[in-house]
Protein backbone atom coordinates (compact mmCIF):
# COMPACT_ATOMS: atom_id res chain seq x y z
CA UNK A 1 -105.30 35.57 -175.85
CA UNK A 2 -106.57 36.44 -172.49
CA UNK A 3 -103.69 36.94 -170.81
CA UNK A 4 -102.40 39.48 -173.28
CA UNK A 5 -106.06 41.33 -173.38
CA UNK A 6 -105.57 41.54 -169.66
CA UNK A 7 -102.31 43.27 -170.05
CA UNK A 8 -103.12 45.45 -172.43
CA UNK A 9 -106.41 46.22 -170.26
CA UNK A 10 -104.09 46.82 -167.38
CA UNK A 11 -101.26 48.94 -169.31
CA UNK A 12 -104.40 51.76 -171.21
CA UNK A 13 -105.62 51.79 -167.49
CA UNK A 14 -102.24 53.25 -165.96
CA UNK A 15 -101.66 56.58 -165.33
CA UNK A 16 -98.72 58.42 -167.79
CA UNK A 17 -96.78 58.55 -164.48
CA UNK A 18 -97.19 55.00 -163.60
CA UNK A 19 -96.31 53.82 -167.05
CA UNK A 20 -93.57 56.08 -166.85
CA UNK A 21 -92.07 54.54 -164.16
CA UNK A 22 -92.30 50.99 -165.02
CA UNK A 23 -90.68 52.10 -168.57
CA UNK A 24 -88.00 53.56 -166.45
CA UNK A 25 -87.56 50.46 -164.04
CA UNK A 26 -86.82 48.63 -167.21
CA UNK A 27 -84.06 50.73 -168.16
CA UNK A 28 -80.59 49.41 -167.64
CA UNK A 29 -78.65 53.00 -168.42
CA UNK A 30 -81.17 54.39 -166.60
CA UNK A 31 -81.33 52.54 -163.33
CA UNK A 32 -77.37 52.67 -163.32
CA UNK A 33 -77.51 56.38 -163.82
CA UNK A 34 -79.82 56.80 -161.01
CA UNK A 35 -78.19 54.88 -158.58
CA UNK A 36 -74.58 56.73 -159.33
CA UNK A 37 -76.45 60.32 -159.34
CA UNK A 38 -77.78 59.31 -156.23
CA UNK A 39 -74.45 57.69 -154.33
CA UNK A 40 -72.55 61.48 -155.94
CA UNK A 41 -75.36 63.62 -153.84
CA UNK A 42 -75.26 61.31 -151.02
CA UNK A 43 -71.38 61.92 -151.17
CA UNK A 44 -71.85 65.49 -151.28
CA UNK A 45 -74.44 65.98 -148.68
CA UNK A 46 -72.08 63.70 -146.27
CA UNK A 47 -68.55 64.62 -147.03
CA UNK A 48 -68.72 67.00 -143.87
CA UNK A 49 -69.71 64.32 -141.81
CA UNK A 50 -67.17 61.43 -143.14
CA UNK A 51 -64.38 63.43 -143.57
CA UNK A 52 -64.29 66.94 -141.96
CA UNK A 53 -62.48 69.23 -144.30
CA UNK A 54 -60.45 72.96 -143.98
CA UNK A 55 -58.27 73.97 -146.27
CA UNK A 56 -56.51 76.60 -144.43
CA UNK A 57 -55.48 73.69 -141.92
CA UNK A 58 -55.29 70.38 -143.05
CA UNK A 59 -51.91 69.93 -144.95
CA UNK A 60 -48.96 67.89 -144.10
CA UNK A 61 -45.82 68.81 -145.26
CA UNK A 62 -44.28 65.49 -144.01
CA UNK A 63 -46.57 63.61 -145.78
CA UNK A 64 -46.13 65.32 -149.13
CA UNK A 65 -46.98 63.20 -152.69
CA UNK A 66 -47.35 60.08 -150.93
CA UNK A 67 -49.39 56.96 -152.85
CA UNK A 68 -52.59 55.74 -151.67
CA UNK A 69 -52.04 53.48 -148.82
CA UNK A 70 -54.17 52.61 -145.52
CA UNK A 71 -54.22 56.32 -144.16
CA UNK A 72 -54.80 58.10 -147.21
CA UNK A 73 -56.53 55.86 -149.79
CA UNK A 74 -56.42 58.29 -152.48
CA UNK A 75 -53.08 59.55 -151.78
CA UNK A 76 -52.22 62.66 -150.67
CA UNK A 77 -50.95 66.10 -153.16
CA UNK A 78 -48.00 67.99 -153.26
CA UNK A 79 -49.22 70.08 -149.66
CA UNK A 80 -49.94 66.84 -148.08
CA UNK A 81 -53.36 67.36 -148.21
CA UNK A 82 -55.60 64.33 -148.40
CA UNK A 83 -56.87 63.93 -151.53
CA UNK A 84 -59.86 61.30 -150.52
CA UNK A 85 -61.11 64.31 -148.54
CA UNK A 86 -60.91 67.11 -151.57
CA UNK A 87 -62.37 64.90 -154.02
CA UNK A 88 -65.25 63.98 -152.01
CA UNK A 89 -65.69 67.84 -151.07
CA UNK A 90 -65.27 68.74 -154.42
CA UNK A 91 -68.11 67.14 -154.97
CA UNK A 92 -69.95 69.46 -153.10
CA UNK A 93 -68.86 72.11 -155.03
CA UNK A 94 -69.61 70.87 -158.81
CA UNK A 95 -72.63 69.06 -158.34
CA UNK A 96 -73.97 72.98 -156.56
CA UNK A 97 -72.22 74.30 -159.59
CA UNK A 98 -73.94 72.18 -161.86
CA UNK A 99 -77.44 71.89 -160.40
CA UNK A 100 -77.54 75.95 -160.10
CA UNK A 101 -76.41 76.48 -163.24
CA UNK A 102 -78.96 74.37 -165.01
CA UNK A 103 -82.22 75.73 -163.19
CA UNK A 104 -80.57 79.18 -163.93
CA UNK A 105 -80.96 78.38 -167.17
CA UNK A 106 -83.56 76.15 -167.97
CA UNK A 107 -86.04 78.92 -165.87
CA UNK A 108 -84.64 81.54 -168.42
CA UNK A 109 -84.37 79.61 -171.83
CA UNK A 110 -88.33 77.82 -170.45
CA UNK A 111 -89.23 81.15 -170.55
CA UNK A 112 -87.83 82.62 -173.12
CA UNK A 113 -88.81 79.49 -175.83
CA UNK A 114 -92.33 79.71 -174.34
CA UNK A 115 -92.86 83.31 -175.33
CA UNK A 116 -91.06 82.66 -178.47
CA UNK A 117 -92.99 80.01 -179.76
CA UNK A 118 -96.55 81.42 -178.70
CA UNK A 119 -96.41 84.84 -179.87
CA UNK A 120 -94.18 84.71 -182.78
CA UNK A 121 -93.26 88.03 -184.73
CA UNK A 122 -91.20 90.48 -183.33
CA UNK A 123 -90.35 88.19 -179.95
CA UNK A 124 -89.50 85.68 -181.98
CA UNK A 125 -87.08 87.16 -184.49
CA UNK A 126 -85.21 89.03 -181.39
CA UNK A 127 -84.94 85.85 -179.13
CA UNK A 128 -84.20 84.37 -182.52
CA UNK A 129 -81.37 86.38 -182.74
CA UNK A 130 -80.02 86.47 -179.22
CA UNK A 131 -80.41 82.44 -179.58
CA UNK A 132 -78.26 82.46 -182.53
CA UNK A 133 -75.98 84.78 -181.23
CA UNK A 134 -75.04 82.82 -178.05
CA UNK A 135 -74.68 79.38 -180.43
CA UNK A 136 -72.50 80.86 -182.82
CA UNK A 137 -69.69 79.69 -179.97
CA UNK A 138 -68.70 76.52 -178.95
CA UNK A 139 -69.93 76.51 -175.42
CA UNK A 140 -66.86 76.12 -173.51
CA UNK A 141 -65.32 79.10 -175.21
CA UNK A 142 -68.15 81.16 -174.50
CA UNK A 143 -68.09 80.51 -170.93
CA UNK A 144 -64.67 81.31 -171.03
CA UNK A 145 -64.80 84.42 -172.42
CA UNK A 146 -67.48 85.66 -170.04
CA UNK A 147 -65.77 84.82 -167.18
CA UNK A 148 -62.48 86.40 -168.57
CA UNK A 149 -64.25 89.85 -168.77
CA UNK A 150 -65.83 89.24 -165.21
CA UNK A 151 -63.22 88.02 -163.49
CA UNK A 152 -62.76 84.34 -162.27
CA UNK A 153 -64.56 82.77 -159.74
CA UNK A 154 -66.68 80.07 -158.72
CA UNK A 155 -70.10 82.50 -158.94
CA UNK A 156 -68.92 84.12 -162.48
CA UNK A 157 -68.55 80.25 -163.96
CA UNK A 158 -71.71 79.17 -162.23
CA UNK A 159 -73.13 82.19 -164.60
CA UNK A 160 -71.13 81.19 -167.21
CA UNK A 161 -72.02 78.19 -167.74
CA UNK A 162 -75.68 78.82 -167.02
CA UNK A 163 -75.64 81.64 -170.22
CA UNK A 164 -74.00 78.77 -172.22
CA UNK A 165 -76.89 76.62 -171.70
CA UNK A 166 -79.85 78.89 -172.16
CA UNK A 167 -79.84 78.36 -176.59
CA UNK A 168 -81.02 74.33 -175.48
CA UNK A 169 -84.14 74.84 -173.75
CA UNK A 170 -84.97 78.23 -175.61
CA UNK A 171 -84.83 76.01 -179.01
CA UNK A 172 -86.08 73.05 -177.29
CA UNK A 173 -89.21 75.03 -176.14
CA UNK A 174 -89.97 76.58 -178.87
CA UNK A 175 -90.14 73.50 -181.11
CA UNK A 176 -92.82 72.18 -178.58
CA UNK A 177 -94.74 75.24 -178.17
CA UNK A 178 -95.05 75.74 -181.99
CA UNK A 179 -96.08 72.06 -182.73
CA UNK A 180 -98.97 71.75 -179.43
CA UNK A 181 -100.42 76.03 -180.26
CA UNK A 182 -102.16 74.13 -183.68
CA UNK A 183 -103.59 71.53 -181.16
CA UNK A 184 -107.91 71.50 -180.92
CA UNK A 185 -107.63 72.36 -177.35
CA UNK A 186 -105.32 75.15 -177.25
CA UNK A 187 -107.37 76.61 -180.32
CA UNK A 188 -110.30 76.10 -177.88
CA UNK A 189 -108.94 77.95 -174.97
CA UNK A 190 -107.71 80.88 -177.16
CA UNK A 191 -111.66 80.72 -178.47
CA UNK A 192 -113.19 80.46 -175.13
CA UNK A 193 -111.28 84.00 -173.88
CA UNK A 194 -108.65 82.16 -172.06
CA UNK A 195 -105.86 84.56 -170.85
CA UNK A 196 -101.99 83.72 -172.63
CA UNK A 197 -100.45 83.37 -168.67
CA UNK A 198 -103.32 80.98 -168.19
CA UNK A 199 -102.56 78.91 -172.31
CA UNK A 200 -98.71 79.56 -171.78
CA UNK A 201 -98.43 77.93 -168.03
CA UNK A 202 -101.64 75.16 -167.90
CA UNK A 203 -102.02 73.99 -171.61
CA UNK A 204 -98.04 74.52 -173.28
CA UNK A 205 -95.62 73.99 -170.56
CA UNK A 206 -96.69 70.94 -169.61
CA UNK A 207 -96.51 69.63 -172.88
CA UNK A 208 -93.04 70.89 -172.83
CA UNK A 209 -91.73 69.91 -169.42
CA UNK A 210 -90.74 65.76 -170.09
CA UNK A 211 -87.94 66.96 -172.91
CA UNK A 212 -87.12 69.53 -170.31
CA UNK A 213 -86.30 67.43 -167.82
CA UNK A 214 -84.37 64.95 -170.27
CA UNK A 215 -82.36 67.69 -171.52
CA UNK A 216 -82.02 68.98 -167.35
CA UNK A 217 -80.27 65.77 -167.03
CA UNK A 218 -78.15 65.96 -169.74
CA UNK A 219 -77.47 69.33 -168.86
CA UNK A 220 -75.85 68.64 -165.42
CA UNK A 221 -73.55 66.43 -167.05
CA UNK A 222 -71.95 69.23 -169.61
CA UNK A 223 -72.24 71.98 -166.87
CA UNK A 224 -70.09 69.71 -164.56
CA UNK A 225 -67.80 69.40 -167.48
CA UNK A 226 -67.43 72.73 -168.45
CA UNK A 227 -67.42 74.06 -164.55
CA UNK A 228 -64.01 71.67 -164.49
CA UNK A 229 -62.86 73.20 -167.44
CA UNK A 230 -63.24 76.60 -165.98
CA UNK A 231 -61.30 75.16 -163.00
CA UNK A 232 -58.74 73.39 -164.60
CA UNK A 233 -58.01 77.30 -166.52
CA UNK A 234 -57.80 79.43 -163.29
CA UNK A 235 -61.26 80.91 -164.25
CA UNK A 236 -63.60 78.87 -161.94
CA UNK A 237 -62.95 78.01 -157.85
CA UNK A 238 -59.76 79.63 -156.90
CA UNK A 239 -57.18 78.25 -154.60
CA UNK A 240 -57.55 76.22 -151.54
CA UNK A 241 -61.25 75.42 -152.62
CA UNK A 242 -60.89 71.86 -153.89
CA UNK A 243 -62.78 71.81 -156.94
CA UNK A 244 -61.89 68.71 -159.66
CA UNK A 245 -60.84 70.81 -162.41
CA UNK A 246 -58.36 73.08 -160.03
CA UNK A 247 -56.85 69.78 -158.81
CA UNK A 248 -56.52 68.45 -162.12
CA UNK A 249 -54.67 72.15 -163.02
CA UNK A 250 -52.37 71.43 -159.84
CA UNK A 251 -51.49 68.20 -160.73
CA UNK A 252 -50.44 69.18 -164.27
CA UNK A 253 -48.95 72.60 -163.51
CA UNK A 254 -46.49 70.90 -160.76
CA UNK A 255 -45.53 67.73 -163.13
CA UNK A 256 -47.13 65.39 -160.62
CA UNK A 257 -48.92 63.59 -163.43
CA UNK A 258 -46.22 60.68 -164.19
CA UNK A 259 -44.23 60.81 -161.12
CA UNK A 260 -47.33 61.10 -158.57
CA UNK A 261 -50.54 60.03 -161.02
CA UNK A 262 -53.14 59.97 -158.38
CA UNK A 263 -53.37 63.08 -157.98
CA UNK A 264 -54.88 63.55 -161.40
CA UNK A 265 -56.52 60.21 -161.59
CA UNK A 266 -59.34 60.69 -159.05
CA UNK A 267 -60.44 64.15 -159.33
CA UNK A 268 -60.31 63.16 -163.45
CA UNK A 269 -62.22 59.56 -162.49
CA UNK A 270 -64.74 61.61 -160.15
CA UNK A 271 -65.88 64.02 -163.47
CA UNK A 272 -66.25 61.38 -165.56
CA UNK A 273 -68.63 59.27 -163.18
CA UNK A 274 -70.46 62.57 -162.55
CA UNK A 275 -71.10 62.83 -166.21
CA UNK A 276 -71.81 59.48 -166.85
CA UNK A 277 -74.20 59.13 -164.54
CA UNK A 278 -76.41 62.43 -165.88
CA UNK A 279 -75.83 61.66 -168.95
CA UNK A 280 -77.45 57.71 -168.11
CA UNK A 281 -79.84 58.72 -166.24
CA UNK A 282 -80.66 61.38 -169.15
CA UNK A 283 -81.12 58.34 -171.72
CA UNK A 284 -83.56 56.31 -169.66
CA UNK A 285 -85.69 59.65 -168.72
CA UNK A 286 -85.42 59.64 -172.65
CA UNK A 287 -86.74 56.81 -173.36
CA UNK A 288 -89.23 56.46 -170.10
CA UNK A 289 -91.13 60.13 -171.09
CA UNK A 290 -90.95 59.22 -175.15
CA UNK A 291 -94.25 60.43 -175.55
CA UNK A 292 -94.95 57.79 -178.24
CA UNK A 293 -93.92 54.78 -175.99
CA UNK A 294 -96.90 56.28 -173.43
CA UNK A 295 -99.37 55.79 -175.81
């Protein structure tokens, strides 16, 4: 009986953080998630240092489609062109893509939820609308058709994909904002004169930053998905930049997929770890900032 009084002395003493933390420690998806997001930055951040890269120069004719071996452990494409070294600077590429897309639009839909949810009326029935609007398309469509009326390129899919995501965290705000507003405290600051820059940025959006940064997460995952998808079209990076999806839509255009299948296989296994590891690391975020497991 003592030792668990202790504990539970020692758990309503920690700090949400703290508790956070050791939630998140305990975390299986979570810790595995962490550990591949971090090794894919690492990657990135390095891949000019392990294996210097230019596109204009590095091909080998002589050395065209040949399996991994010693020299080229992933193989090299159908320019001779190591494919180790573009998958590892591709990196570079879709995690920027992905990362910049998502503050692009967590910033805007944030913002956008916040005002929604706190001043209601006519805010809310426009951003309502624009919100609906944007989700009446599957996501990956959307983007496509935005960058098909802009033209195709790496920046126009980074913008893509960040318009795509804005409906989460506008609806995702919103339901926050409109649930803490009724709360004594926020009633109290309204009372006491406080201004709505002051309620909006001290007393709501930290309420609503921990399913932010789950759905962040999450978020980098599906942006990294859909910024290959834009690639793999001809709508995102264009040729030499080695992005995953344009390799992928190399490998398949050229019908090097049976005869020469590494050249799809690692730019394909290098998206999928990239969203499995968001997406993990999303889940034990989930379940480390579950406001009811603080309590």
């Amino acid at each position: 009986m003592a030792s668990v009084a202790s504990t539970s002395l020692r758990r309503s003493s920690e700090t949400p953080t703290r508790l956070a933390i050791r939630r998140f420690m305990k975390s299986s998806s979570g810790k595995i998630g962490l550990v591949l997001a971090v090794l894919l930055i690492l990657l990135a951040l390095l891949a000019p240092v392990l294996k210097p890269y230019d596109p204009a120069t590095d091909r080998d004719y002589l050395n065209r489609l040949k399996p991994p071996s010693a020299s080229h452990i992933f193989g090299t494409d159908n320019l001779g062109r190591d494919v180790f070294t573009r998958v590892i600077h591709g990196s570079r590429i879709s995690l920027r893509v992905g990362l910049i897309a998502v503050a692009i639009s967590l910033v805007v839909g944030t913002f956008l939820g916040l005002v929604a949810g706190y001043f209601r009326g006519w805010l809310e029935i426009v951003i309502g609308w624009f919100t609906d609007i944007l989700l009446a398309f599957p996501s990956t469509l959307l983007a496509i058709a935005i960058v098909a009326v802009v033209g195709p390129s790496l920046t126009n899919a980074m913008i893509a994909v960040s318009i795509t995501q804005i409906p989460v965290y506008i609806r995702l705000t919103r339901s926050v904002v409109l649930s803490a507003r009724e709360l004594d405290y926020i009633q109290a600051a309204n009372a006491l004169g406080a201004q709505n820059r002051r309620v909006l940025l001290r007393h709501l959006l930290p309420n609503a930053l921990p399913p932010i940064i789950v759905q962040a997460t999450l978020s980098i995952g599906t942006a990294t998905l859909e910024t290959a998808a834009l690639g793999f079209l001809g709508l995102g990076a264009q040729p030499p930049a080695p992005e995953w999806g344009a390799m992928l839509s190399d490998a398949f255009r050229g019908g090097y997929a049976l005869n020469s299948p590494w050249t799809m296989i690692f730019p394909g296994l290098f998206i999928m770890i990239t969203v499995l590891a968001f997406n993990l690391l999303g889940d034990g975020l989930r379940d480390a900032l579950d406001p009811r497991a603080l309590k």
